[in-house]
C-alpha atoms as a PDB file:
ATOM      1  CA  UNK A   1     149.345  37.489 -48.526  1.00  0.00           C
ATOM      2  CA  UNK A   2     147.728  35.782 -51.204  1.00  0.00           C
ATOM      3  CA  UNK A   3     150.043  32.563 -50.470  1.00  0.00           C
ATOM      4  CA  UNK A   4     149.516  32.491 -46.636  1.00  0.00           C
ATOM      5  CA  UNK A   5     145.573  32.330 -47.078  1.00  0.00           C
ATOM      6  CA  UNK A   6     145.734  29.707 -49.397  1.00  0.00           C
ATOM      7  CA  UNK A   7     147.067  26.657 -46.900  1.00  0.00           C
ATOM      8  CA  UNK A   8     143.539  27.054 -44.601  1.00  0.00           C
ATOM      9  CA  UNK A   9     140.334  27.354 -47.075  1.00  0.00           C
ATOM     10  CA  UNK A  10     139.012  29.507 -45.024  1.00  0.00           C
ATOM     11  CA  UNK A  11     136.306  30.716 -46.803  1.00  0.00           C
ATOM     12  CA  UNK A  12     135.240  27.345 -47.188  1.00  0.00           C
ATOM     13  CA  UNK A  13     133.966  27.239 -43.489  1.00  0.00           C
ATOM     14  CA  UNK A  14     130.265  28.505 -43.804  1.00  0.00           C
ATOM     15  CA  UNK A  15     130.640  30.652 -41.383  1.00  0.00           C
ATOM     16  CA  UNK A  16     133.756  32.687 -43.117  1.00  0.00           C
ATOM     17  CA  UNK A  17     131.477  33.006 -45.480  1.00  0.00           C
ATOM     18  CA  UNK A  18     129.352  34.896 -44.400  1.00  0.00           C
ATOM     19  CA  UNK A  19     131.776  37.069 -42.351  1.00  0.00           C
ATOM     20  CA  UNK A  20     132.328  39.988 -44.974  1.00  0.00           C
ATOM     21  CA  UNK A  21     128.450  40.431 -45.230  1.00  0.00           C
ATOM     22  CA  UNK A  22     128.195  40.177 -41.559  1.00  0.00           C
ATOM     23  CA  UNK A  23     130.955  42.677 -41.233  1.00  0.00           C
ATOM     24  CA  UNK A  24     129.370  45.063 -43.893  1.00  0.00           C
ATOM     25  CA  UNK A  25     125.869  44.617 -41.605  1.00  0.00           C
ATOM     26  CA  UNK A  26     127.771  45.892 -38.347  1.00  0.00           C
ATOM     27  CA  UNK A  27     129.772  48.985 -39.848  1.00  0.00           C
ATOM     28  CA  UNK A  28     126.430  50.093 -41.164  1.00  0.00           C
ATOM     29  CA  UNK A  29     124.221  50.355 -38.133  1.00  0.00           C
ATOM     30  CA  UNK A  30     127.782  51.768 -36.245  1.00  0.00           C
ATOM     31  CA  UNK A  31     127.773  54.439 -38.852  1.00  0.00           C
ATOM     32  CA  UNK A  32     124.449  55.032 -38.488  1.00  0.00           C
ATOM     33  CA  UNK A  33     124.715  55.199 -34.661  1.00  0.00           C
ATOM     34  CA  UNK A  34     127.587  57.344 -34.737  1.00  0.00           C
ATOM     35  CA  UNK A  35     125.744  59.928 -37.351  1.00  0.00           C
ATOM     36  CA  UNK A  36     123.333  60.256 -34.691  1.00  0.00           C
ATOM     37  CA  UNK A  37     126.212  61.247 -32.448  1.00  0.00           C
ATOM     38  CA  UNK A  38     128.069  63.568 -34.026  1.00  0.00           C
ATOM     39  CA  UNK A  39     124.590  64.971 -35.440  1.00  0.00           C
ATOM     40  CA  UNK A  40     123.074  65.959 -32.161  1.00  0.00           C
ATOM     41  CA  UNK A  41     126.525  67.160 -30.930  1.00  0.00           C
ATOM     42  CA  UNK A  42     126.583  69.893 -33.835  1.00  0.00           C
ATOM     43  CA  UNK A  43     122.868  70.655 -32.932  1.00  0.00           C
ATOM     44  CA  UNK A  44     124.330  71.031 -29.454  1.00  0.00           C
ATOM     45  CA  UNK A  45     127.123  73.556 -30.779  1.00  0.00           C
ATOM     46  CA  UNK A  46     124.870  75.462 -32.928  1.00  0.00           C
ATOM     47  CA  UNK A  47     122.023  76.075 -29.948  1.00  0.00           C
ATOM     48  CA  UNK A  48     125.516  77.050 -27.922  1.00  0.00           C
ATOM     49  CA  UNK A  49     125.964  80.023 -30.709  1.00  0.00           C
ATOM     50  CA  UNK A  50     122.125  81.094 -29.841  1.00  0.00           C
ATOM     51  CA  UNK A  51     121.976  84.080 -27.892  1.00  0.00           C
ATOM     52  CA  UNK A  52     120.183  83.031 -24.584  1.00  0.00           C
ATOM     53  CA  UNK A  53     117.469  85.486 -23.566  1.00  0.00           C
ATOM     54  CA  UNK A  54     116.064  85.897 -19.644  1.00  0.00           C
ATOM     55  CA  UNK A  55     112.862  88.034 -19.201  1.00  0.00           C
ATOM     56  CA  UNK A  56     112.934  89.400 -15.589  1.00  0.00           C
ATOM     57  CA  UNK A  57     109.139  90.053 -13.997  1.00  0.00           C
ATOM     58  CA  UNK A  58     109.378  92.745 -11.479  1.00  0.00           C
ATOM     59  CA  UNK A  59     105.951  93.283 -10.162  1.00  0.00           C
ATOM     60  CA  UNK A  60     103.703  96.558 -10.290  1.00  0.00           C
ATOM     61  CA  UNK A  61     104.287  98.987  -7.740  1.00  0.00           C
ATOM     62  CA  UNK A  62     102.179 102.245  -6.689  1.00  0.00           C
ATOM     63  CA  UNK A  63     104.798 104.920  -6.800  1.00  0.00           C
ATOM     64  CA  UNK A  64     106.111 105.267 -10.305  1.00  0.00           C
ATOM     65  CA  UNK A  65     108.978 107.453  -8.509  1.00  0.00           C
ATOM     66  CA  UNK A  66     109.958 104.080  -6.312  1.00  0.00           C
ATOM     67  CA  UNK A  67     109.006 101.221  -9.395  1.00  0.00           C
ATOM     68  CA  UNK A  68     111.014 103.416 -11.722  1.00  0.00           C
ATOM     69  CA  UNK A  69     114.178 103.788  -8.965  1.00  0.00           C
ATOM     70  CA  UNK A  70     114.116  99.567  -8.297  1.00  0.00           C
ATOM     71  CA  UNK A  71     114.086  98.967 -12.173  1.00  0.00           C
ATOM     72  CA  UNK A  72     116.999 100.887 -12.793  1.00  0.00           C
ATOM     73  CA  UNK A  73     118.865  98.896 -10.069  1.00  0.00           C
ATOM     74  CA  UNK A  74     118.016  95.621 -11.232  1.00  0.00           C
ATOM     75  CA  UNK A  75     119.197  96.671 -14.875  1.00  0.00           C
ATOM     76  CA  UNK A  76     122.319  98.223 -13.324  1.00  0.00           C
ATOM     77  CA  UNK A  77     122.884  94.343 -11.593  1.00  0.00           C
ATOM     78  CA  UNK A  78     121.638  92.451 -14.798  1.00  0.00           C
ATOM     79  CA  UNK A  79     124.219  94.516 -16.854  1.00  0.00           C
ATOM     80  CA  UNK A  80     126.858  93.531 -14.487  1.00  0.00           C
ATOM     81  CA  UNK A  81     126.583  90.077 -15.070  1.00  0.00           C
ATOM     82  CA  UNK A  82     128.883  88.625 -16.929  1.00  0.00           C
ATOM     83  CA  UNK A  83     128.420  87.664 -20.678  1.00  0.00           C
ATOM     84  CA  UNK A  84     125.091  90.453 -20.867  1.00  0.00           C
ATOM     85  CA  UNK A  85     124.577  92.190 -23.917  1.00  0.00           C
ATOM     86  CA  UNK A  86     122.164  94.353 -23.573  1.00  0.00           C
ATOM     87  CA  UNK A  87     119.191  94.802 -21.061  1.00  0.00           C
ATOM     88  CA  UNK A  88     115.638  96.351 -22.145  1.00  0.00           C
ATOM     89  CA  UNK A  89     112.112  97.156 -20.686  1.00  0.00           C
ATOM     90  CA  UNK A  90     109.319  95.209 -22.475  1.00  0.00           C
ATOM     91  CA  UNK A  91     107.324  98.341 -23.957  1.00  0.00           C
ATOM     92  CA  UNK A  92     103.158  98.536 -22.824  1.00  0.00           C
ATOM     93  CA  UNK A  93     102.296  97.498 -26.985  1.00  0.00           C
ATOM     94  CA  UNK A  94     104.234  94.600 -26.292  1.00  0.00           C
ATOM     95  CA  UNK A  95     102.823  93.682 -22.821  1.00  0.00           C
ATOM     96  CA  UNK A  96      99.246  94.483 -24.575  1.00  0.00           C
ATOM     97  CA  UNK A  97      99.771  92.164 -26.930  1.00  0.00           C
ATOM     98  CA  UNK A  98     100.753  89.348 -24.274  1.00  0.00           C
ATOM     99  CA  UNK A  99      97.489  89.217 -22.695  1.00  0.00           C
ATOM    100  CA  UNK A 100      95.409  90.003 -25.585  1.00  0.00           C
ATOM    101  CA  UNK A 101      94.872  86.123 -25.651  1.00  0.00           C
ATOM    102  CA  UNK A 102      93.162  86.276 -22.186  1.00  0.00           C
ATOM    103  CA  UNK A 103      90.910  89.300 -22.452  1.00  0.00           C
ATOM    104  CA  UNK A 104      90.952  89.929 -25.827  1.00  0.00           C
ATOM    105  CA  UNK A 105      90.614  93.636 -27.620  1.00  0.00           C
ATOM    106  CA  UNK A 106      89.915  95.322 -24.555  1.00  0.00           C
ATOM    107  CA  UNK A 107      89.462  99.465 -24.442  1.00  0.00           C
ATOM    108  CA  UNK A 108      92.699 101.623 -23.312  1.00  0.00           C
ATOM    109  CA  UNK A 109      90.184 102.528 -20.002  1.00  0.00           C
ATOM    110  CA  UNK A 110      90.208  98.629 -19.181  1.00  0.00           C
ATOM    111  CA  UNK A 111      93.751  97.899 -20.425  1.00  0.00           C
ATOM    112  CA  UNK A 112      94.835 100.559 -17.865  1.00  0.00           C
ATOM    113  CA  UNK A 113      92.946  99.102 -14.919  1.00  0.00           C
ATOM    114  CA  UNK A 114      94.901  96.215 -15.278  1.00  0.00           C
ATOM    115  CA  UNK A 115      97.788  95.447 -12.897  1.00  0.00           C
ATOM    116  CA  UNK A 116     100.945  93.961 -14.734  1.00  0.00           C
ATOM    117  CA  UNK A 117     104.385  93.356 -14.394  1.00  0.00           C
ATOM    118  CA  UNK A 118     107.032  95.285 -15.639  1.00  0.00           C
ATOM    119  CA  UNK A 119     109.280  93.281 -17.757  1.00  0.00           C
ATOM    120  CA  UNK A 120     113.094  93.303 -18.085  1.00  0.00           C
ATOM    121  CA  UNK A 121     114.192  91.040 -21.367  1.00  0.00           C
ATOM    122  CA  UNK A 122     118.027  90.395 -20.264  1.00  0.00           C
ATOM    123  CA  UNK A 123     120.300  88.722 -23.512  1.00  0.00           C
ATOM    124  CA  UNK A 124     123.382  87.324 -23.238  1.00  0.00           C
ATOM    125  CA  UNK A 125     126.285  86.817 -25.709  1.00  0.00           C
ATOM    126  CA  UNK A 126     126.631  84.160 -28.294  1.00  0.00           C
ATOM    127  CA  UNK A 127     127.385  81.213 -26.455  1.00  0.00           C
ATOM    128  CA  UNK A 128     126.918  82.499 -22.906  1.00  0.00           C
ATOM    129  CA  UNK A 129     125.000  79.966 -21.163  1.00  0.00           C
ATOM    130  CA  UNK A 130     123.632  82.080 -18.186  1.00  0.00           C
ATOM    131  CA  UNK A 131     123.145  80.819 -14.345  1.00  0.00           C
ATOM    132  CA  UNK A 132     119.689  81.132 -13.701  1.00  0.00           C
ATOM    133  CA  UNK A 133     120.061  80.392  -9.656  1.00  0.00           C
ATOM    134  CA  UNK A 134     122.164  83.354  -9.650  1.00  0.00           C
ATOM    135  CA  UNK A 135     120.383  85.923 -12.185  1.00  0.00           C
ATOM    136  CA  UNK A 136     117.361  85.222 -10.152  1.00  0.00           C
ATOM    137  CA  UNK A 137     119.197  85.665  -6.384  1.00  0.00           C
ATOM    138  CA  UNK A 138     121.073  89.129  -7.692  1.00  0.00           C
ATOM    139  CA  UNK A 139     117.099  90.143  -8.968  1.00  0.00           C
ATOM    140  CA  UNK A 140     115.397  89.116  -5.965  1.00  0.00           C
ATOM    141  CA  UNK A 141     118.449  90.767  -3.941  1.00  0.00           C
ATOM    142  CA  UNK A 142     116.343  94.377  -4.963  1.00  0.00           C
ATOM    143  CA  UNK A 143     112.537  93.198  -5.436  1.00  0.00           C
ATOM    144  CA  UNK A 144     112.214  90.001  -3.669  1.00  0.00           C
ATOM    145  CA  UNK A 145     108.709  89.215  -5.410  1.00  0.00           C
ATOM    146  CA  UNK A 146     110.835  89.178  -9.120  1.00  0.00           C
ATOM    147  CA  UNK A 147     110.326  86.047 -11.400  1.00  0.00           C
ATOM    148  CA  UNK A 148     113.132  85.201 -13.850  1.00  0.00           C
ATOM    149  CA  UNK A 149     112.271  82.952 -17.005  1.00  0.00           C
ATOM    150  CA  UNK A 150     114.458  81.934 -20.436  1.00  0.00           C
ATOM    151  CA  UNK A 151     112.416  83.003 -23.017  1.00  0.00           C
ATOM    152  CA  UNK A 152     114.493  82.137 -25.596  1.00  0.00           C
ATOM    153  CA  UNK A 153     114.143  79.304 -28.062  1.00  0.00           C
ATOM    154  CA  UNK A 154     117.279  77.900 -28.020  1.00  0.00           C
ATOM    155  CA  UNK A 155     117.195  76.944 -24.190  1.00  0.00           C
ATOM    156  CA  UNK A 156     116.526  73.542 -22.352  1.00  0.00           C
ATOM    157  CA  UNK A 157     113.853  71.106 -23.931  1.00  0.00           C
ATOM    158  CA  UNK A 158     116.334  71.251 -27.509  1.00  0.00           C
ATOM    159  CA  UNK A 159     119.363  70.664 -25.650  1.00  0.00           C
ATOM    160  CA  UNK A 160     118.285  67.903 -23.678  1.00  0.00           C
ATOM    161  CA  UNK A 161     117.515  66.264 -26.288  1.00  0.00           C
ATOM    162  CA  UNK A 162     119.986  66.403 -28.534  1.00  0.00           C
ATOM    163  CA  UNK A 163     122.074  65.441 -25.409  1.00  0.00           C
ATOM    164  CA  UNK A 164     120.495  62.503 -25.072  1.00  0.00           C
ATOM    165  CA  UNK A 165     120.346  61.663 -28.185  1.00  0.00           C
ATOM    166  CA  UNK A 166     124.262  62.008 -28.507  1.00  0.00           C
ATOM    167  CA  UNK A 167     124.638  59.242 -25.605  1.00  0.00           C
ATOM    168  CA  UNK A 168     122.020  57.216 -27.344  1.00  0.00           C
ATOM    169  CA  UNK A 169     123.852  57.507 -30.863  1.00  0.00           C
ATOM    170  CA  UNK A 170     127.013  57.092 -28.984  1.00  0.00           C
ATOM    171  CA  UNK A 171     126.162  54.276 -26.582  1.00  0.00           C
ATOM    172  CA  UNK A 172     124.617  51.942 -29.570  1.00  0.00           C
ATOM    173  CA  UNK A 173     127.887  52.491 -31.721  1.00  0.00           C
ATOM    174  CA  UNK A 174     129.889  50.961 -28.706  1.00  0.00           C
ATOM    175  CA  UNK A 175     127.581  47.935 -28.463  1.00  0.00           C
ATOM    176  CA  UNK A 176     127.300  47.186 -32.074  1.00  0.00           C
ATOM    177  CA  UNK A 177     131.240  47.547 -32.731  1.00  0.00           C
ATOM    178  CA  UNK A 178     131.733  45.026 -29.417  1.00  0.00           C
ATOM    179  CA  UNK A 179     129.165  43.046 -31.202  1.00  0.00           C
ATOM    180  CA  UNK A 180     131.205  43.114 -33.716  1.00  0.00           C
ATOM    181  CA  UNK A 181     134.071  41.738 -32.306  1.00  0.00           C
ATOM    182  CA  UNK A 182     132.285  38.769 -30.332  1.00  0.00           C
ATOM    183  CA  UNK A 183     131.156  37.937 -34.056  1.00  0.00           C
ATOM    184  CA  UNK A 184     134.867  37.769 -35.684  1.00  0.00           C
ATOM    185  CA  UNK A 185     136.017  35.892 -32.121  1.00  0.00           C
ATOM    186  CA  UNK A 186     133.309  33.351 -32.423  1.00  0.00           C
ATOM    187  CA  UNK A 187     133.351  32.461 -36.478  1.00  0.00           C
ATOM    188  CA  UNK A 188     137.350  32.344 -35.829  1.00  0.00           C
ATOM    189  CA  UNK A 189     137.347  29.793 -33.211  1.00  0.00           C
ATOM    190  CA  UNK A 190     134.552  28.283 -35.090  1.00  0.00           C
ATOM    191  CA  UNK A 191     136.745  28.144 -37.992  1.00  0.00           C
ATOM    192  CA  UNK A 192     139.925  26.836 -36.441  1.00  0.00           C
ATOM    193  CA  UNK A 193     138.015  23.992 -34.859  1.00  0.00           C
ATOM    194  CA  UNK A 194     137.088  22.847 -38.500  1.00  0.00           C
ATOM    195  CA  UNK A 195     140.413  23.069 -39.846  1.00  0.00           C
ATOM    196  CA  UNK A 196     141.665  21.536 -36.626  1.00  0.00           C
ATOM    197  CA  UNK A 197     143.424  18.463 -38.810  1.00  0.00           C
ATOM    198  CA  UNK A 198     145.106  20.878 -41.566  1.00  0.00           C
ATOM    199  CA  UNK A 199     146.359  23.108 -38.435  1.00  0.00           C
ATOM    200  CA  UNK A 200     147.641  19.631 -36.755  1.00  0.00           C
ATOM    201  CA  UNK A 201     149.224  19.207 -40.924  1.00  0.00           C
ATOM    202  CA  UNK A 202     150.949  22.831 -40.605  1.00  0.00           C
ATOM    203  CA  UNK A 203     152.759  22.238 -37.312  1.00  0.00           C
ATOM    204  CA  UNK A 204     153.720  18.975 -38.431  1.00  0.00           C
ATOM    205  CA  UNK A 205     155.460  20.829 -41.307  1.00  0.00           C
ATOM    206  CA  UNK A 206     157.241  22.987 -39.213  1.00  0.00           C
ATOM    207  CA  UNK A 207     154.894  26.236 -39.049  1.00  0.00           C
ATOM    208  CA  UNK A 208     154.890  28.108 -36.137  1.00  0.00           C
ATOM    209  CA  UNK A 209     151.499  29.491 -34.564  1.00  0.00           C
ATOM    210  CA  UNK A 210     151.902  33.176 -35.482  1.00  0.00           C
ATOM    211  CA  UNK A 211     152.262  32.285 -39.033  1.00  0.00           C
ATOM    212  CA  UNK A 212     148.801  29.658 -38.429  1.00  0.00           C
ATOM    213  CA  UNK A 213     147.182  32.510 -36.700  1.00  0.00           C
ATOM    214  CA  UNK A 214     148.215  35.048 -39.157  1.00  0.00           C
ATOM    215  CA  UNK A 215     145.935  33.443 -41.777  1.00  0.00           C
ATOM    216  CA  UNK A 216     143.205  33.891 -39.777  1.00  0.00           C
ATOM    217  CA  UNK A 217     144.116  37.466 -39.093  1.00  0.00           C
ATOM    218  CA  UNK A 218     144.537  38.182 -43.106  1.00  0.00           C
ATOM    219  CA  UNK A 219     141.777  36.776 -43.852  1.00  0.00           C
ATOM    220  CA  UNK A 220     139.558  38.558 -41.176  1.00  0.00           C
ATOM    221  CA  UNK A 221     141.378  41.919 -42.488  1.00  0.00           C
ATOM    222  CA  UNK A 222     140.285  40.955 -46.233  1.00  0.00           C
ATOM    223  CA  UNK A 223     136.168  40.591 -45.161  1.00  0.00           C
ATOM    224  CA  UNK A 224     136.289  43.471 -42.834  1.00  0.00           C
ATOM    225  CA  UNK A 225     137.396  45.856 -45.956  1.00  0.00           C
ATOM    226  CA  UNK A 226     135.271  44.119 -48.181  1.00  0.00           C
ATOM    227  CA  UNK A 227     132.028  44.071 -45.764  1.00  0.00           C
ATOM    228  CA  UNK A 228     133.131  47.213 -43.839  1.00  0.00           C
ATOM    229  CA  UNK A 229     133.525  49.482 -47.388  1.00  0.00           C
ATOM    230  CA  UNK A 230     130.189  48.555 -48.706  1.00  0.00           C
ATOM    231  CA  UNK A 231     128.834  49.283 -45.014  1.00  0.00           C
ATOM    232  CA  UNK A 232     129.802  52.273 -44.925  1.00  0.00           C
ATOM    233  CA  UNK A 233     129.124  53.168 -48.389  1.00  0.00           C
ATOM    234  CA  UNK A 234     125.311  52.136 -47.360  1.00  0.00           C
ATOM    235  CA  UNK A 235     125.275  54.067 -44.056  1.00  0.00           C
ATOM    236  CA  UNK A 236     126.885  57.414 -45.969  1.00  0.00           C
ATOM    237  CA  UNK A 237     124.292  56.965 -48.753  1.00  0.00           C
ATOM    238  CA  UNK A 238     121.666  56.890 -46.150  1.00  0.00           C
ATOM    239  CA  UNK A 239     122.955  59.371 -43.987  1.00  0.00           C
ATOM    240  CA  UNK A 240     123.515  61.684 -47.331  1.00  0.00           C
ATOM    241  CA  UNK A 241     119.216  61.023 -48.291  1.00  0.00           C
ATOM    242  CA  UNK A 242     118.266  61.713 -45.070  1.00  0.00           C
ATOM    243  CA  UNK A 243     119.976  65.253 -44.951  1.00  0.00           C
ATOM    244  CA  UNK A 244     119.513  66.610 -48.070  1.00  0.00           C
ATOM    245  CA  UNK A 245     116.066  65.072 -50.190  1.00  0.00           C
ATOM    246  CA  UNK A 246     114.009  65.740 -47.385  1.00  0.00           C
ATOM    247  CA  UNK A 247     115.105  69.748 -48.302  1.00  0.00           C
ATOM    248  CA  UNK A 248     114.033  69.019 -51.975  1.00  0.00           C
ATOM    249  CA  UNK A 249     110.167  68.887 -50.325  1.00  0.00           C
ATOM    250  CA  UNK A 250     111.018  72.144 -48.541  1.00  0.00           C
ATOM    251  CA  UNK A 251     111.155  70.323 -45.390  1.00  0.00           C
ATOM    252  CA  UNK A 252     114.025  68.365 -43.168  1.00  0.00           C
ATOM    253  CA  UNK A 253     114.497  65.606 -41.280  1.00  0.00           C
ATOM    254  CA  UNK A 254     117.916  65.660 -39.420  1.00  0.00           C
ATOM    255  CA  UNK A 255     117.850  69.617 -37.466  1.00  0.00           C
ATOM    256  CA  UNK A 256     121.594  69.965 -38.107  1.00  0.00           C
ATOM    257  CA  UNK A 257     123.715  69.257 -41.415  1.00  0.00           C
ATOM    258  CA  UNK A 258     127.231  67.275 -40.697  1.00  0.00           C
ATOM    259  CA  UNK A 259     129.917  69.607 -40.424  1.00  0.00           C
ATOM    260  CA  UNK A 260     133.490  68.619 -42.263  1.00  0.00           C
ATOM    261  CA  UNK A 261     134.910  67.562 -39.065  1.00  0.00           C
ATOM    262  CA  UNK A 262     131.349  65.400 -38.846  1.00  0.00           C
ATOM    263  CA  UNK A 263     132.146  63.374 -41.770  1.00  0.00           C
ATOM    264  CA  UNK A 264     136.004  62.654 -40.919  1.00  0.00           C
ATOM    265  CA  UNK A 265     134.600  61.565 -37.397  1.00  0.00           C
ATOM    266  CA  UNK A 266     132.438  58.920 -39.690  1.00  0.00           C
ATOM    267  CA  UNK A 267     135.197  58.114 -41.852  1.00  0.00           C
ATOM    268  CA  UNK A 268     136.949  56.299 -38.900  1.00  0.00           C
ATOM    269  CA  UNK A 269     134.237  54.043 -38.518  1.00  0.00           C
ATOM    270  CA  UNK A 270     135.165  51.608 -41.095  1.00  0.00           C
ATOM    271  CA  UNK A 271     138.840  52.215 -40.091  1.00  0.00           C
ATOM    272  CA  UNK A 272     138.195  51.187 -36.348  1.00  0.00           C
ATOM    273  CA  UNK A 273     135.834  48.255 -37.618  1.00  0.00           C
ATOM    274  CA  UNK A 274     138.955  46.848 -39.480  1.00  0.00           C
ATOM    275  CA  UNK A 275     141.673  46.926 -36.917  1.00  0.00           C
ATOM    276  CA  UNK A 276     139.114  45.523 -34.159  1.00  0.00           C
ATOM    277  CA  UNK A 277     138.284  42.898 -36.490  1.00  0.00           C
ATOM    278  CA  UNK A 278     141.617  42.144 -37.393  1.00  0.00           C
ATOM    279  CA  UNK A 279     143.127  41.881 -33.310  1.00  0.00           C
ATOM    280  CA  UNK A 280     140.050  39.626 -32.343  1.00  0.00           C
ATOM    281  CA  UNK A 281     141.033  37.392 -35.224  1.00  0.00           C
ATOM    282  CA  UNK A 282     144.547  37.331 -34.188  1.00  0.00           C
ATOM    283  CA  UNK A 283     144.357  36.845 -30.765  1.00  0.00           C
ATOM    284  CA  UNK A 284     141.409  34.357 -31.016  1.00  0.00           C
ATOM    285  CA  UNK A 285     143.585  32.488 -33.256  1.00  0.00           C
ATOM    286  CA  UNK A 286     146.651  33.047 -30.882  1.00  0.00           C
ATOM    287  CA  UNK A 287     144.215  31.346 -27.604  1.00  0.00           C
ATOM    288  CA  UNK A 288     142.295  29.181 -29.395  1.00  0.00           C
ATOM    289  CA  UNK A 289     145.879  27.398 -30.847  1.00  0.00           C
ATOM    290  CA  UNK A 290     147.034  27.102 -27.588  1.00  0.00           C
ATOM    291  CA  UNK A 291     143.853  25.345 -26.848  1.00  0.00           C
ATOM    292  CA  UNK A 292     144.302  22.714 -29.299  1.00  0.00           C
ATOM    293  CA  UNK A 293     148.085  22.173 -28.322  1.00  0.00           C
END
C-alpha cells in the first residue's frame, strides 16, 4: 500500500491536504446528527412503555338511580377495549380539588350546589397506544354528551417532538454524509487534473487505470480513517458531556440516555464515512481517467 501511494504525491496537492481534516469535520457533525436520531427514537420507545391514561367526562344527571346505571355501562365498554387495565371513578376530594383553582375554598353547602361531571380515568397497558376516535364513539354510543381527553403525560406534544426531531437528526446525517462524498469526488478530480503529466508518465510505463485509480482510492481510505477516527472521537466526547455533566448539576440536557444498541448505531458512522469515501475516490478516479484518455 505504502508503495502504490508513493508514484502520485498526493498529499502534495493542497487540496489532499486538507482532506483528512475535512473528513474528520464531516463524520463529526454526522455523528452528531445521528445522536440526535437515535436519541429521540429511544425517547420515543421509552414514552411507548408509559401507560397512556384517558379521563372520560360523563355529564351530571338528576336521577342518581339512571347516572349510576349509564356509568356502569360505559365502564363495562371501556373495560372491553382492548389493551385496558383498569377503569376508575374520579372520587368528589379529587373533583374538589380540580376546581378549587376557580372558586377557591368554598363551603360543602356551595361545593354541593355545584353541577359537575362525573369522571371515568380509563389506563391502558404499557405500550398500548389507545384510539381516541373510537374510545370516544363506544362512550358517546351510551351518553352522547361524554368528553374523552388523555390526561396522561406521556401523550402527544413529547412524541411529536421527539418524532420530529428523529427526521431532523436523521435527515441532516444524510446531507452531511452526501456532502461528504461531493467533497472526496471534487478534491479527487481536482487532484488527478494536477498530476495529469505523472498519470500520462504511468500509462506510458505500462500501468493500467485501476492500479492509477487505486492510488487515489488508498489514499482517500488513509484520510477518511485518519479524519473520520478523530471525528468521531470529537462527536462521542461531545455526545458523552452532554449526557452525563449536565447530571453532575442535578439537571439534564438530552431527555433520554443512549441505549447499547444507541452507541453501536453511532459506531457505524465512521465505518459508513470510510467506505463512501473510499467508492467516490475510486470511481471518480475510474471517470475522471477516462476523461483524460
Amino acid at each position: 500500500m505504502g508503495g502504490e501511494a508513493l508514484d502520485l504525491p498526493l498529499d502534495d496537492t493542497p487540496a489532499s491536504r486538507f482532506l483528512a481534516w475535512l473528513i474528520g469535520g464531516l463524520v463529526f457533525l454526522a455523528a452528531l446528527a445521528c445522536a440526535v436520531a437515535v436519541l429521540a427514537q429511544g425517547a420515543i420507545d421509552r414514552l411507548a412503555e408509559r401507560p397512556r391514561i384517558l379521563t372520560v367526562a360523563l355529564p351530571a344527571v338528576d336521577d342518581p338511580a339512571e347516572g349510576e346505571a349509564e356509568l356502569a355501562r360505559v365502564r363495562a365498554a371501556l373495560e372491553a377495549l382492548p389493551g385496558v387495565a383498569w377503569t376508575v371513578l374520579v372520587s368528589q376530594e379529587e373533583l374538589d380539588k380540580l376546581v378549587e383553582p376557580w372558586i377557591g375554598r368554598a363551603s360543602a353547602e356551595a361545593r354541593a350546589e355545584l353541577i359537575l361531571p362525573r369522571l371515568v380515568d380509563v389506563r391502558f397497558q404499557p405500550g398500548v397506544v389507545p384510539d381516541l376516535e373510537e374510545v370516544t364513539r363506544r362512550v358517546r354510543a351510551i351518553a352522547p354528551a361524554a368528553m374523552v381527553d388523555e390526561t396522561s403525560p406521556s401523550g402527544g406534544a413529547l412524541e411529536e417532538v421527539a418524532r420530529r426531531l428523529r427526521w431532523i437528526g436523521g435527515g441532516a446525517g444524510l446531507l452531511v454524509l452526501t456532502v461528504l462524498v461531493v467533497v472526496v469526488v471534487l478534491v479527487t478530480r481536482a487532484s488527478l487534473d494536477l498530476h495529469d503529466e505523472t498519470v500520462d508518465l504511468l500509462r506510458l510505463l505500462g500501468a493500467p487505470d485501476r492500479y492509477v485509480a487505486r492510488q487515489f482510492e488508498l489514499h482517500a481510505m488513509a484520510s477518511a480513517l485518519r479524519g473520520g477516527s478523530v471525528g468521531f472521537a470529537l462527536a462521542l466526547g461531545t455526545i458523552l458531556g452532554l449526557v452525563h455533566l449536565p447530571a453532575l448539576f442535578g439537571t439534564r440536557l438530552v431527555p433520554a440516555v443512549p441505549r447499547p444498541l444507541d452507541w453501536i448505531l453511532l459506531a457505524t458512522v465512521p465505518v459508513v464515512a470510510a467506505l463512501l469515501v473510499t467508492l467516490s475516490a475510486r470511481f471518480a478516479a475510474i471517470h475522471g481517467l477516462a476523461r483524460l484518455r
